[in-house]
PDB file of N, CA and C in Angstrom:
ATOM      1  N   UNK A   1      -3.776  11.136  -1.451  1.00  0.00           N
ATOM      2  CA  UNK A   1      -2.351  10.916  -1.523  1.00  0.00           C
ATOM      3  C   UNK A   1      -2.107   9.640  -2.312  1.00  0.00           C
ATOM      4  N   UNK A   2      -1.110   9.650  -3.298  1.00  0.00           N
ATOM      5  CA  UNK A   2      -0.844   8.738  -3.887  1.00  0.00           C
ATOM      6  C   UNK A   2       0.386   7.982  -3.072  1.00  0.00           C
ATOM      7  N   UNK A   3       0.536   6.927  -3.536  1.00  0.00           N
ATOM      8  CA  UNK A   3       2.114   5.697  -3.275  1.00  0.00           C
ATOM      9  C   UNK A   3       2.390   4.921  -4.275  1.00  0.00           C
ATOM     10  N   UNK A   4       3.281   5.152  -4.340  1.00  0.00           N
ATOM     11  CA  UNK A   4       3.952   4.202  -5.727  1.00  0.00           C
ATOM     12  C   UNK A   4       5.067   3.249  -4.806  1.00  0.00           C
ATOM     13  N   UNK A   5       5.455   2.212  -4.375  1.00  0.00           N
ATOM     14  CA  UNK A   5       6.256   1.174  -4.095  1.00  0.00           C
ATOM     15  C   UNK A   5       7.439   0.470  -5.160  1.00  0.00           C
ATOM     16  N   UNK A   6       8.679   0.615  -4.652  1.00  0.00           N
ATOM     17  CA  UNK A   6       9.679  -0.069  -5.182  1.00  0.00           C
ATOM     18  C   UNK A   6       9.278  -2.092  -5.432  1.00  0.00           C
ATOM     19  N   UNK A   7       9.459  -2.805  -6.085  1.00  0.00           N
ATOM     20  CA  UNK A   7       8.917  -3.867  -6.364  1.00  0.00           C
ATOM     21  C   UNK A   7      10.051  -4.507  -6.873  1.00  0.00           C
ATOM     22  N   UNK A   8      10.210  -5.964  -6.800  1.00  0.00           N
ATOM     23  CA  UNK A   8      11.550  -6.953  -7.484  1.00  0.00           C
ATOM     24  C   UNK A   8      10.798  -7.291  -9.106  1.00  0.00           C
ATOM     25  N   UNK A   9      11.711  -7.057  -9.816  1.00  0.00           N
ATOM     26  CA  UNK A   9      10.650  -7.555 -11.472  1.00  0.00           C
ATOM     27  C   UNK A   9      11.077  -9.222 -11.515  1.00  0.00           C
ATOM     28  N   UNK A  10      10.402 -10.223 -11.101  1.00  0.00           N
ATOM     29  CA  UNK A  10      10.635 -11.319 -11.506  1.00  0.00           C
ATOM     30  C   UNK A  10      10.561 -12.527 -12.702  1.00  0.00           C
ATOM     31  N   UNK A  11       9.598 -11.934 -13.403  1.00  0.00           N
ATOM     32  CA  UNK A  11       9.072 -12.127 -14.684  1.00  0.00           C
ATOM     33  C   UNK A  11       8.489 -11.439 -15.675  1.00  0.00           C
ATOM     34  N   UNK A  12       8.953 -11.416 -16.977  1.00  0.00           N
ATOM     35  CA  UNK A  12       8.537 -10.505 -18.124  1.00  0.00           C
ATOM     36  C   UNK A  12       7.656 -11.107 -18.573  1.00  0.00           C
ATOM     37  N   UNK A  13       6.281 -10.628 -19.082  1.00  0.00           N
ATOM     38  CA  UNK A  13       5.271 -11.521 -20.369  1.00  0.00           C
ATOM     39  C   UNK A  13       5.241 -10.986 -21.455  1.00  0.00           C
ATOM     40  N   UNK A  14       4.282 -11.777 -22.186  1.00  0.00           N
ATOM     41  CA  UNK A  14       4.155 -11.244 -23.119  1.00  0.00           C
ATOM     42  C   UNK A  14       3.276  -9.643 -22.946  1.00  0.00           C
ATOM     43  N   UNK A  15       2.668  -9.172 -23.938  1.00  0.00           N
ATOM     44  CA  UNK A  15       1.980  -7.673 -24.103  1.00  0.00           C
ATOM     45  C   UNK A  15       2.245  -6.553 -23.308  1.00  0.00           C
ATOM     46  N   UNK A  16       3.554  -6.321 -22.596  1.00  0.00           N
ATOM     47  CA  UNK A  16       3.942  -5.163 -21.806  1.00  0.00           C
ATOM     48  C   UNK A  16       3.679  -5.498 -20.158  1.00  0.00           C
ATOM     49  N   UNK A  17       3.234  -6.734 -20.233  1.00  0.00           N
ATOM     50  CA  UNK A  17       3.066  -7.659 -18.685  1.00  0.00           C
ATOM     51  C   UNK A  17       4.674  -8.005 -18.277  1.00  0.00           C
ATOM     52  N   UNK A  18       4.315  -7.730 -16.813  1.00  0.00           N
ATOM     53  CA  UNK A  18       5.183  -8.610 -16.207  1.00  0.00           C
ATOM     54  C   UNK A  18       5.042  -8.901 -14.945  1.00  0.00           C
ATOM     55  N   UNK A  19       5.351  -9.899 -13.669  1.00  0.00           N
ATOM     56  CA  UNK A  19       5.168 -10.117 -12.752  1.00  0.00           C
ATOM     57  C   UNK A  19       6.548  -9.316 -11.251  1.00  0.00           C
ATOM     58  N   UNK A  20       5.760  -8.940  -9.980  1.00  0.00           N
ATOM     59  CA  UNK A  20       6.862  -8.404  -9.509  1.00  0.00           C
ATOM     60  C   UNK A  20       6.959  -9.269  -8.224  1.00  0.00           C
ATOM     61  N   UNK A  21       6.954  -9.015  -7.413  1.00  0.00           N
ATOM     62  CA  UNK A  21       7.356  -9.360  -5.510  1.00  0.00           C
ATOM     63  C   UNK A  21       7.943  -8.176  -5.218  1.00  0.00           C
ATOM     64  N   UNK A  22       7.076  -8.495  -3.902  1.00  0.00           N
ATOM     65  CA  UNK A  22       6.833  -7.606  -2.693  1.00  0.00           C
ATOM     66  C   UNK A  22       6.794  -7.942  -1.514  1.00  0.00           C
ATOM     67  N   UNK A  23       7.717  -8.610  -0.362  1.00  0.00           N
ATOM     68  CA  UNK A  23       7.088  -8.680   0.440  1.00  0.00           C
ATOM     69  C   UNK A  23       6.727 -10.341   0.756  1.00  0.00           C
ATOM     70  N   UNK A  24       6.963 -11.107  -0.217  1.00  0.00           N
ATOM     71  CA  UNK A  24       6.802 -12.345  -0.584  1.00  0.00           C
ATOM     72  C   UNK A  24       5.372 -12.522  -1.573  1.00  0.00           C
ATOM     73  N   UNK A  25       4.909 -11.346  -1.829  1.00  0.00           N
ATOM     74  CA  UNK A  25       3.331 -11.186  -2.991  1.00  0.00           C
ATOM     75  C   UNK A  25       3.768 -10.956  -4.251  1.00  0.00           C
ATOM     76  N   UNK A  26       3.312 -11.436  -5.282  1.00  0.00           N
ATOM     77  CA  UNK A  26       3.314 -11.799  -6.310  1.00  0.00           C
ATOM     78  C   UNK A  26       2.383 -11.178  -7.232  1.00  0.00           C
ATOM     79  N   UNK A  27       2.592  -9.826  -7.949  1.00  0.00           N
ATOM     80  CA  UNK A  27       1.444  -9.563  -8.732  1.00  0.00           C
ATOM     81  C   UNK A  27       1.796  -9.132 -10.304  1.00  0.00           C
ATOM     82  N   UNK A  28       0.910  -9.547 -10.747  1.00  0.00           N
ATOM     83  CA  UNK A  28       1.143  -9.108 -12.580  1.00  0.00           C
ATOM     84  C   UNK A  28       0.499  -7.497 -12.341  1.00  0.00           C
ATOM     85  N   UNK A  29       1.600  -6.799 -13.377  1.00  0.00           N
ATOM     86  CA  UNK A  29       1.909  -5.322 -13.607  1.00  0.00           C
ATOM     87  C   UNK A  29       1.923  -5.086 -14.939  1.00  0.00           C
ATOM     88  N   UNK A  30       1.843  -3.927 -15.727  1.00  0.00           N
ATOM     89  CA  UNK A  30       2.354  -3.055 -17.280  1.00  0.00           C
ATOM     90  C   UNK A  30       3.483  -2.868 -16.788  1.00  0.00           C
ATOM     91  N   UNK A  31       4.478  -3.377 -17.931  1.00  0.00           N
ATOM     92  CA  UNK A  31       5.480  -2.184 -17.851  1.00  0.00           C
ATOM     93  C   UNK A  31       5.643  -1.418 -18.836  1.00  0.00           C
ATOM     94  N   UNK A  32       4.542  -1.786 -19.470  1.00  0.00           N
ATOM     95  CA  UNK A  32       4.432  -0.378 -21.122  1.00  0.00           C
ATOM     96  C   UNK A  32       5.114   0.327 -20.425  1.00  0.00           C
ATOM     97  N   UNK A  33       5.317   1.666 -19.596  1.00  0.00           N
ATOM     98  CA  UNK A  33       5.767   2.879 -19.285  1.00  0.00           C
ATOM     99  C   UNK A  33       7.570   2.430 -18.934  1.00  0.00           C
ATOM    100  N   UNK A  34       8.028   1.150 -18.820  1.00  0.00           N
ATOM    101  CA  UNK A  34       9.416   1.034 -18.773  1.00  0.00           C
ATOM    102  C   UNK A  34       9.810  -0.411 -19.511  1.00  0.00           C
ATOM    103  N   UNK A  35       9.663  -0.021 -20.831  1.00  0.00           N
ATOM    104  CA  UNK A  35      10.282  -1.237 -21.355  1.00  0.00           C
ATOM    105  C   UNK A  35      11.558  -1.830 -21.249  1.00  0.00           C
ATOM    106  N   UNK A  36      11.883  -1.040 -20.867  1.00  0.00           N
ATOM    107  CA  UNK A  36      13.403  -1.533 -20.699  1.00  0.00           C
ATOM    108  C   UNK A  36      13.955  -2.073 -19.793  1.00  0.00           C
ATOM    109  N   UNK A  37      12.967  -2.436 -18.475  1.00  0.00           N
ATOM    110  CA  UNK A  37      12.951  -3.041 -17.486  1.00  0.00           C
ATOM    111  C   UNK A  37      13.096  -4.647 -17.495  1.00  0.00           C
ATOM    112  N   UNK A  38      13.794  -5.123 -16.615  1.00  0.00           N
ATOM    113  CA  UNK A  38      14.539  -6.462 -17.042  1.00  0.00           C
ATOM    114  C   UNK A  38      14.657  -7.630 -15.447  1.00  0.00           C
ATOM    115  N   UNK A  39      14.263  -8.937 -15.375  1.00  0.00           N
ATOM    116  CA  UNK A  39      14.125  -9.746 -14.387  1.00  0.00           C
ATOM    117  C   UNK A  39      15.284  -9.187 -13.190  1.00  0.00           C
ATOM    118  N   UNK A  40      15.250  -8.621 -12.155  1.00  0.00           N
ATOM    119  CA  UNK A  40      16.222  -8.646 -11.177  1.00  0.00           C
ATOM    120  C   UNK A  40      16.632  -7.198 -11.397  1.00  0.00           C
ATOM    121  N   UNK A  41      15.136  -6.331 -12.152  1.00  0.00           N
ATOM    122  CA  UNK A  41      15.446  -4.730 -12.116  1.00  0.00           C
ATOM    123  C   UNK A  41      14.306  -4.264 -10.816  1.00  0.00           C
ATOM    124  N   UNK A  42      14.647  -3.521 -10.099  1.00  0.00           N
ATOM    125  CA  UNK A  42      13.281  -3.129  -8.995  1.00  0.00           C
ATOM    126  C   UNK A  42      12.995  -1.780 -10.033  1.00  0.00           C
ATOM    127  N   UNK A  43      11.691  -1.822  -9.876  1.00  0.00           N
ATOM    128  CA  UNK A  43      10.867  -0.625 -10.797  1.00  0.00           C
ATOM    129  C   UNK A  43       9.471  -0.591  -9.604  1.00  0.00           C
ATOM    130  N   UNK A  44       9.257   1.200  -9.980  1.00  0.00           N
ATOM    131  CA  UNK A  44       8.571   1.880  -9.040  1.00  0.00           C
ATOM    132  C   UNK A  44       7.012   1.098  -9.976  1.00  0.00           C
ATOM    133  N   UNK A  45       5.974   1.005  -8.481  1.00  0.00           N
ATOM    134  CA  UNK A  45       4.802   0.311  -9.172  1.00  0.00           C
ATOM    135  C   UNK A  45       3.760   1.323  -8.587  1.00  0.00           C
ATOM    136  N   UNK A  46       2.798   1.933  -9.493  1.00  0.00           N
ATOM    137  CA  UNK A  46       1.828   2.599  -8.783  1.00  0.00           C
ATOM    138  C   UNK A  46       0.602   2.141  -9.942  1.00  0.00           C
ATOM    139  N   UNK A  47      -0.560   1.760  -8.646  1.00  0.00           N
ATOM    140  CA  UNK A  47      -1.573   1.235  -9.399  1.00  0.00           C
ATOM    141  C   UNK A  47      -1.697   0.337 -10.128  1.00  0.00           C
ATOM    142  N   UNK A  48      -0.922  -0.733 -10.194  1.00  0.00           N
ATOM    143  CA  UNK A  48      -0.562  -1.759 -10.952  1.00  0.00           C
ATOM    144  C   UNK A  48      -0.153  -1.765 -12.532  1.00  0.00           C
ATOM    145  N   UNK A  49       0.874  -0.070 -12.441  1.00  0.00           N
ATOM    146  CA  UNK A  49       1.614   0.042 -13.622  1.00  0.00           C
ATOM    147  C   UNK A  49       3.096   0.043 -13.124  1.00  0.00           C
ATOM    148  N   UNK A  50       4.164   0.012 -13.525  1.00  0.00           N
ATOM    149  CA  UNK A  50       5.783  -0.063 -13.457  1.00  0.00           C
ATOM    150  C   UNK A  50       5.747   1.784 -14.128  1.00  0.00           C
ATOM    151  N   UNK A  51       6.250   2.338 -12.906  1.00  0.00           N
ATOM    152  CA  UNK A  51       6.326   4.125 -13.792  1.00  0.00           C
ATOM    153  C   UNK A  51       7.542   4.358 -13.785  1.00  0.00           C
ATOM    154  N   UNK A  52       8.570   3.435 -13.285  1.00  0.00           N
ATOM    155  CA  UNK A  52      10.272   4.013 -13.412  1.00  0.00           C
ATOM    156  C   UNK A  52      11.078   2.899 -12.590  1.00  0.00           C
ATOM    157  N   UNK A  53      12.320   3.043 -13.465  1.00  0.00           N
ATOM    158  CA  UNK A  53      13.138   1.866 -12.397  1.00  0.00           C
ATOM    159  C   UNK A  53      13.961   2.552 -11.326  1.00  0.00           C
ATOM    160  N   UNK A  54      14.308   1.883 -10.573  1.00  0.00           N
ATOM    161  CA  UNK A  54      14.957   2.136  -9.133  1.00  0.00           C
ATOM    162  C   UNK A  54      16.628   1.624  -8.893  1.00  0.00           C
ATOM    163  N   UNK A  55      17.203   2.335  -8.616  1.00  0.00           N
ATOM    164  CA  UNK A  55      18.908   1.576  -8.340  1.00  0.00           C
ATOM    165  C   UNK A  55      18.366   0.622  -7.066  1.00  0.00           C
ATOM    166  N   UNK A  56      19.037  -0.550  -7.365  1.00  0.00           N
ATOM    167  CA  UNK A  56      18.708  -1.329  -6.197  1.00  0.00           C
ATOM    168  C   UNK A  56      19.170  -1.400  -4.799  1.00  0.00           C
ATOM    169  N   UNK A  57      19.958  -0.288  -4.518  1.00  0.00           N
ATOM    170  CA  UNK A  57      20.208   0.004  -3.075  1.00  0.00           C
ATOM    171  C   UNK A  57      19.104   1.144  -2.685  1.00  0.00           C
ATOM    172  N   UNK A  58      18.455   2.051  -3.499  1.00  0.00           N
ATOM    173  CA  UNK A  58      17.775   2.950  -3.450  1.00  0.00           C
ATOM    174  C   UNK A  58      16.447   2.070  -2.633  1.00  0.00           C
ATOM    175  N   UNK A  59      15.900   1.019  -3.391  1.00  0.00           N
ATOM    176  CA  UNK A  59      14.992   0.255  -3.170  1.00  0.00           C
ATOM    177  C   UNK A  59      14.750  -0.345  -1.895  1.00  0.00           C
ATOM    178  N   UNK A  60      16.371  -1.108  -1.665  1.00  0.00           N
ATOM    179  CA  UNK A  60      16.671  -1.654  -0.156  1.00  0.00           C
ATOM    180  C   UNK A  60      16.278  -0.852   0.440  1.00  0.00           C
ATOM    181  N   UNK A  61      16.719   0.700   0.609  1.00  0.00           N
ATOM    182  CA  UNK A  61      16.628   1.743   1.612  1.00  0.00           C
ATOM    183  C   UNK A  61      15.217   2.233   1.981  1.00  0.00           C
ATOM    184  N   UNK A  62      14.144   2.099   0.420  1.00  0.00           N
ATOM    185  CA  UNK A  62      12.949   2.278   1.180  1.00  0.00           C
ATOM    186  C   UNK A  62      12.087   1.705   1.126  1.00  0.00           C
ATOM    187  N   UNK A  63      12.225   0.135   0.931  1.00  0.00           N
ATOM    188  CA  UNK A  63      11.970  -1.381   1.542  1.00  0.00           C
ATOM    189  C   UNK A  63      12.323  -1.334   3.222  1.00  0.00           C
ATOM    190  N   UNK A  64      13.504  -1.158   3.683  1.00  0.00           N
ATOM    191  CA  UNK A  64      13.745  -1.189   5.335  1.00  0.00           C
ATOM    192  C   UNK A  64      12.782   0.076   6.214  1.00  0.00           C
ATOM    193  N   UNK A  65      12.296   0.927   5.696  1.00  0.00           N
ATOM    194  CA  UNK A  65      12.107   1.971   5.718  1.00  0.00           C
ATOM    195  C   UNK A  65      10.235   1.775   6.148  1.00  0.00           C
ATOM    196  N   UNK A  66       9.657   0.820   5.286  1.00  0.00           N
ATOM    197  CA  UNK A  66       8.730   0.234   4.994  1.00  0.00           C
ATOM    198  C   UNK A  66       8.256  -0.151   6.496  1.00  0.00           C
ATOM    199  N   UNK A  67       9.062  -1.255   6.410  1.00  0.00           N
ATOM    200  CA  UNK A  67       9.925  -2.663   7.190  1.00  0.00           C
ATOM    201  C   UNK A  67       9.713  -2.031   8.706  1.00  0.00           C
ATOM    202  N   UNK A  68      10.594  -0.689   9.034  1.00  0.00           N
ATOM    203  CA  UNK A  68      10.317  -0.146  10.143  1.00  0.00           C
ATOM    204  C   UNK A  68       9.084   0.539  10.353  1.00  0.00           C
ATOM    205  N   UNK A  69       8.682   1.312   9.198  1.00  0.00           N
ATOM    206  CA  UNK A  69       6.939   2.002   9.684  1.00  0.00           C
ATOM    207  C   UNK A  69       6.006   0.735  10.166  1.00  0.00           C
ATOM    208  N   UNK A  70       5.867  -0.354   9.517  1.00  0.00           N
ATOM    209  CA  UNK A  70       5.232  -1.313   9.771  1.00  0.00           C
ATOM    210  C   UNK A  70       5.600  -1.444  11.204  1.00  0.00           C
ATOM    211  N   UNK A  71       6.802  -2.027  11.541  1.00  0.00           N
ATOM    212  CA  UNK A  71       6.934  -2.258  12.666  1.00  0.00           C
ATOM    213  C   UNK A  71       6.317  -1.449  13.757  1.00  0.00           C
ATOM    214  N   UNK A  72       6.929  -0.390  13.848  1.00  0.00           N
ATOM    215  CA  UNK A  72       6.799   0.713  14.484  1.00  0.00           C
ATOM    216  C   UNK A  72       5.051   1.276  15.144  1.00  0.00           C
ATOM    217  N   UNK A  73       4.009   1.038  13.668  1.00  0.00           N
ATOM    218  CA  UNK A  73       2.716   0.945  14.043  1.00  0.00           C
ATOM    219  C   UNK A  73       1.947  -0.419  14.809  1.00  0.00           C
ATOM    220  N   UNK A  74       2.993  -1.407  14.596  1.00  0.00           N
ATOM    221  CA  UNK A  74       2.714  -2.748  15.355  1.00  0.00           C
ATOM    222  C   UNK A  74       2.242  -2.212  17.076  1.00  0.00           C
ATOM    223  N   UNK A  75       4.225  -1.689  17.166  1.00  0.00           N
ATOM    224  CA  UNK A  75       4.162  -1.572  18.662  1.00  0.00           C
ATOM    225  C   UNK A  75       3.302  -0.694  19.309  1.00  0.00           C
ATOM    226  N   UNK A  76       2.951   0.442  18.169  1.00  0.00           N
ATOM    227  CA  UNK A  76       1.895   1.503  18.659  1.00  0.00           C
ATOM    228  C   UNK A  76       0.540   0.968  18.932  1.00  0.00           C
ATOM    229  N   UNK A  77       0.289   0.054  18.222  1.00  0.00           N
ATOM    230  CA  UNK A  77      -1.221  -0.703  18.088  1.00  0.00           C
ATOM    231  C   UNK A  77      -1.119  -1.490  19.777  1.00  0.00           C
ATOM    232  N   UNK A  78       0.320  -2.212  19.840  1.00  0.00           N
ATOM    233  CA  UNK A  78      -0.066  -3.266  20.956  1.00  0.00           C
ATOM    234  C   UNK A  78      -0.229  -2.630  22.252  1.00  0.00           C
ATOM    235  N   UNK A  79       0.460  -1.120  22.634  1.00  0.00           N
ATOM    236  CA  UNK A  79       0.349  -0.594  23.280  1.00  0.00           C
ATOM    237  C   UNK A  79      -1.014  -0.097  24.069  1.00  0.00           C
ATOM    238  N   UNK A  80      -2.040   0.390  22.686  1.00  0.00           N
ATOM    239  CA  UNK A  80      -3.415   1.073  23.249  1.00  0.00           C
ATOM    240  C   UNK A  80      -4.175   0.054  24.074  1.00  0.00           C
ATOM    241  N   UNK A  81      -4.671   0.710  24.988  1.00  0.00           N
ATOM    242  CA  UNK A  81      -5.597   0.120  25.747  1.00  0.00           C
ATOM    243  C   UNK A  81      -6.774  -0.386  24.655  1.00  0.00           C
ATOM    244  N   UNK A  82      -7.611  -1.255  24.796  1.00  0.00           N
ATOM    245  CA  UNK A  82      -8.524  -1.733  24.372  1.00  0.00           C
ATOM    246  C   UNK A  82      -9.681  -1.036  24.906  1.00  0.00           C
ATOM    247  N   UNK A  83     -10.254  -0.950  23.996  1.00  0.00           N
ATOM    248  CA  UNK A  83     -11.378   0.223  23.645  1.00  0.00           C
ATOM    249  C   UNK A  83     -12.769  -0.470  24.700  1.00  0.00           C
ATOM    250  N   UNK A  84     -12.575  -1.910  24.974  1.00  0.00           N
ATOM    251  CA  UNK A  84     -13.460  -2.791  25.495  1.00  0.00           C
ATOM    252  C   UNK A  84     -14.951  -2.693  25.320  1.00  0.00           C
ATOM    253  N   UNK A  85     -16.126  -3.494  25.703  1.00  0.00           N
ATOM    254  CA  UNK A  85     -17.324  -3.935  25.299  1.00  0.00           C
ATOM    255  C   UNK A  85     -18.147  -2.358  24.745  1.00  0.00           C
ATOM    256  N   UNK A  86     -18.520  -2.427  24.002  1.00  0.00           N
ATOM    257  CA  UNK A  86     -19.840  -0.990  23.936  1.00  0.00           C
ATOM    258  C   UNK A  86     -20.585  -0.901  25.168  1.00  0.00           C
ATOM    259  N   UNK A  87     -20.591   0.390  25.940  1.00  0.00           N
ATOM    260  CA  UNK A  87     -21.302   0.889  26.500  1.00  0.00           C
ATOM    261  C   UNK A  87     -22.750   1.590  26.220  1.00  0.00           C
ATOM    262  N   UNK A  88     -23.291   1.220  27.089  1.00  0.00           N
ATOM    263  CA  UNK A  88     -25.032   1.304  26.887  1.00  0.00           C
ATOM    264  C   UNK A  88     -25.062   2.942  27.092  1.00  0.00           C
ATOM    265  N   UNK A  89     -26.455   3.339  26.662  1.00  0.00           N
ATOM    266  CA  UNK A  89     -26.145   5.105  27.046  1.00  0.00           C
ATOM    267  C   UNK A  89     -27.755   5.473  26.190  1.00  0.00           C
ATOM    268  N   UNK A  90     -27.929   6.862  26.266  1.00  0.00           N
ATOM    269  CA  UNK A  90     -28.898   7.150  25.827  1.00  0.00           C
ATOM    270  C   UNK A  90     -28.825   7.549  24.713  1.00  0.00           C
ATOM    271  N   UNK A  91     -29.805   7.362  23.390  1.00  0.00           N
ATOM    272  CA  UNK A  91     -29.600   8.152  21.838  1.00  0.00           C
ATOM    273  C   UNK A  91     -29.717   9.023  22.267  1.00  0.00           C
ATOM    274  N   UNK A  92     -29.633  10.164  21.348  1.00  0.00           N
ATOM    275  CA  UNK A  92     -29.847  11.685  21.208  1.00  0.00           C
ATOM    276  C   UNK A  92     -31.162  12.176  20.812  1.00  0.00           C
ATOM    277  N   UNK A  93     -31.811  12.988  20.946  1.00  0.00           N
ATOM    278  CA  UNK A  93     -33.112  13.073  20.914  1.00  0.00           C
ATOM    279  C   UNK A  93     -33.700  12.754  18.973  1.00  0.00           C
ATOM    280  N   UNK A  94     -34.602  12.244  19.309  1.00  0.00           N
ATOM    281  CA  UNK A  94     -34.366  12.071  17.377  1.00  0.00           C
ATOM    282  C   UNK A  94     -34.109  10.866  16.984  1.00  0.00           C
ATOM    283  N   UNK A  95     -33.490  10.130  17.530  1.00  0.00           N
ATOM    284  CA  UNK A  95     -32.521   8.866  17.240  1.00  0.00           C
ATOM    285  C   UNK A  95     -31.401   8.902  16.785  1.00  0.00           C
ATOM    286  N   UNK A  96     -31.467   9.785  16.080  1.00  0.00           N
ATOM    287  CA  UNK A  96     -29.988   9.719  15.528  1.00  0.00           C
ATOM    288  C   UNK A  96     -29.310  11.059  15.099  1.00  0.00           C
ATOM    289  N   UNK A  97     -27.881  11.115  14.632  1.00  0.00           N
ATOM    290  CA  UNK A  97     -26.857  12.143  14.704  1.00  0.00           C
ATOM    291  C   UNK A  97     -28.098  13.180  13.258  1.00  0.00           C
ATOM    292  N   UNK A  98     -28.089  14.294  13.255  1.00  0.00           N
ATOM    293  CA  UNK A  98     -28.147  15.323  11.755  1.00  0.00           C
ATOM    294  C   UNK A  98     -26.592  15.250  11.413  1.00  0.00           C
ATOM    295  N   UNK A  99     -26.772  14.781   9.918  1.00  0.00           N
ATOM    296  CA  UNK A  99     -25.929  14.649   8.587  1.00  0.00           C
ATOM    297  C   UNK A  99     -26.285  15.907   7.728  1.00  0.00           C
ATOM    298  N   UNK A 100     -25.746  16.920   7.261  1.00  0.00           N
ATOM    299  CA  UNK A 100     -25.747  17.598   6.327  1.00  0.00           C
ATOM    300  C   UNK A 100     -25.846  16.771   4.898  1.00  0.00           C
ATOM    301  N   UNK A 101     -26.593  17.601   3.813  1.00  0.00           N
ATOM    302  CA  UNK A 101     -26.482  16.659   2.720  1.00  0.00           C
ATOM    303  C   UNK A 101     -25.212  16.219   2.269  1.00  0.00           C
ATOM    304  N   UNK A 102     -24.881  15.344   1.769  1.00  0.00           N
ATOM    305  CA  UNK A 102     -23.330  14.461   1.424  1.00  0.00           C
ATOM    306  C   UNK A 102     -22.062  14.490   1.951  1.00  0.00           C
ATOM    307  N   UNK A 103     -22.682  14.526   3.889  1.00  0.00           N
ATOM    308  CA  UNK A 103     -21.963  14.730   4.349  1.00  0.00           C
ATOM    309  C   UNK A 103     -21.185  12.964   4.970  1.00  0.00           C
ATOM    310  N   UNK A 104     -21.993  12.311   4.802  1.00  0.00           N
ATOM    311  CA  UNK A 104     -22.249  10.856   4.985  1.00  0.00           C
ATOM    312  C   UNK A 104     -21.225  10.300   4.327  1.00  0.00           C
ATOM    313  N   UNK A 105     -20.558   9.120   4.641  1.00  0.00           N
ATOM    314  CA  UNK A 105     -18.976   8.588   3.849  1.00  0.00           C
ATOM    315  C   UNK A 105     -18.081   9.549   3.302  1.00  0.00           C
ATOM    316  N   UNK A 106     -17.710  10.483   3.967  1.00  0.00           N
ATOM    317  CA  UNK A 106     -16.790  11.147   4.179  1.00  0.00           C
ATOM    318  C   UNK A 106     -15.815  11.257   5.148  1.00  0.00           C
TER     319      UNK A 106
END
């Protein structure tokens, strides 16, 4: 699954560079794909390219949106019980689990 994020354009550079904010983060971007993008334009950022600009209430809306998923997984996190110390137990005969070939980091 891809995500592309709404971003504030705060600075233009030179060679199709420019700098955005996020969040209070600060990162240099292309905006080859939207030149026409301008300091105090929010433009969609995926992968550390600018792929389209955004009306800036559009942006607000899924900046707060953000704002609440974040939140929202906070309270879910503080909720779970804690998984507490590793328990001792017996391996499985063998020592260890059978992996199919390249089934491993998946």
């Amino acid at each position: 699954m891809c995500l592309a994020i709404p971003a504030l354009l705060v600075e233009k550079r030179a060679h199709d560079q420019a700098l955005v904010e996020l969040g209070g983060i600060r990162k240099p971007i292309s905006i080859a794909l939207v030149p026409e993008a301008n300091v105090g334009d929010y433009v969609i950022v995926h992968v550390g390219h600018a792929i389209g600009l955004l009306d800036p209430e559009e942006a607000h809306k899924t900046l707060a949106l953000f704002a609440e998923m974040q939140s929202r997984t906070a309270e879910v996190s503080d909720m779970r019980p804690s998984a507490g110390p590793p328990q001792a137990g017996s391996a499985p005969l063998g020592g260890s689990e059978h992996h199919e070939m390249g089934s491993v980091g998946v």
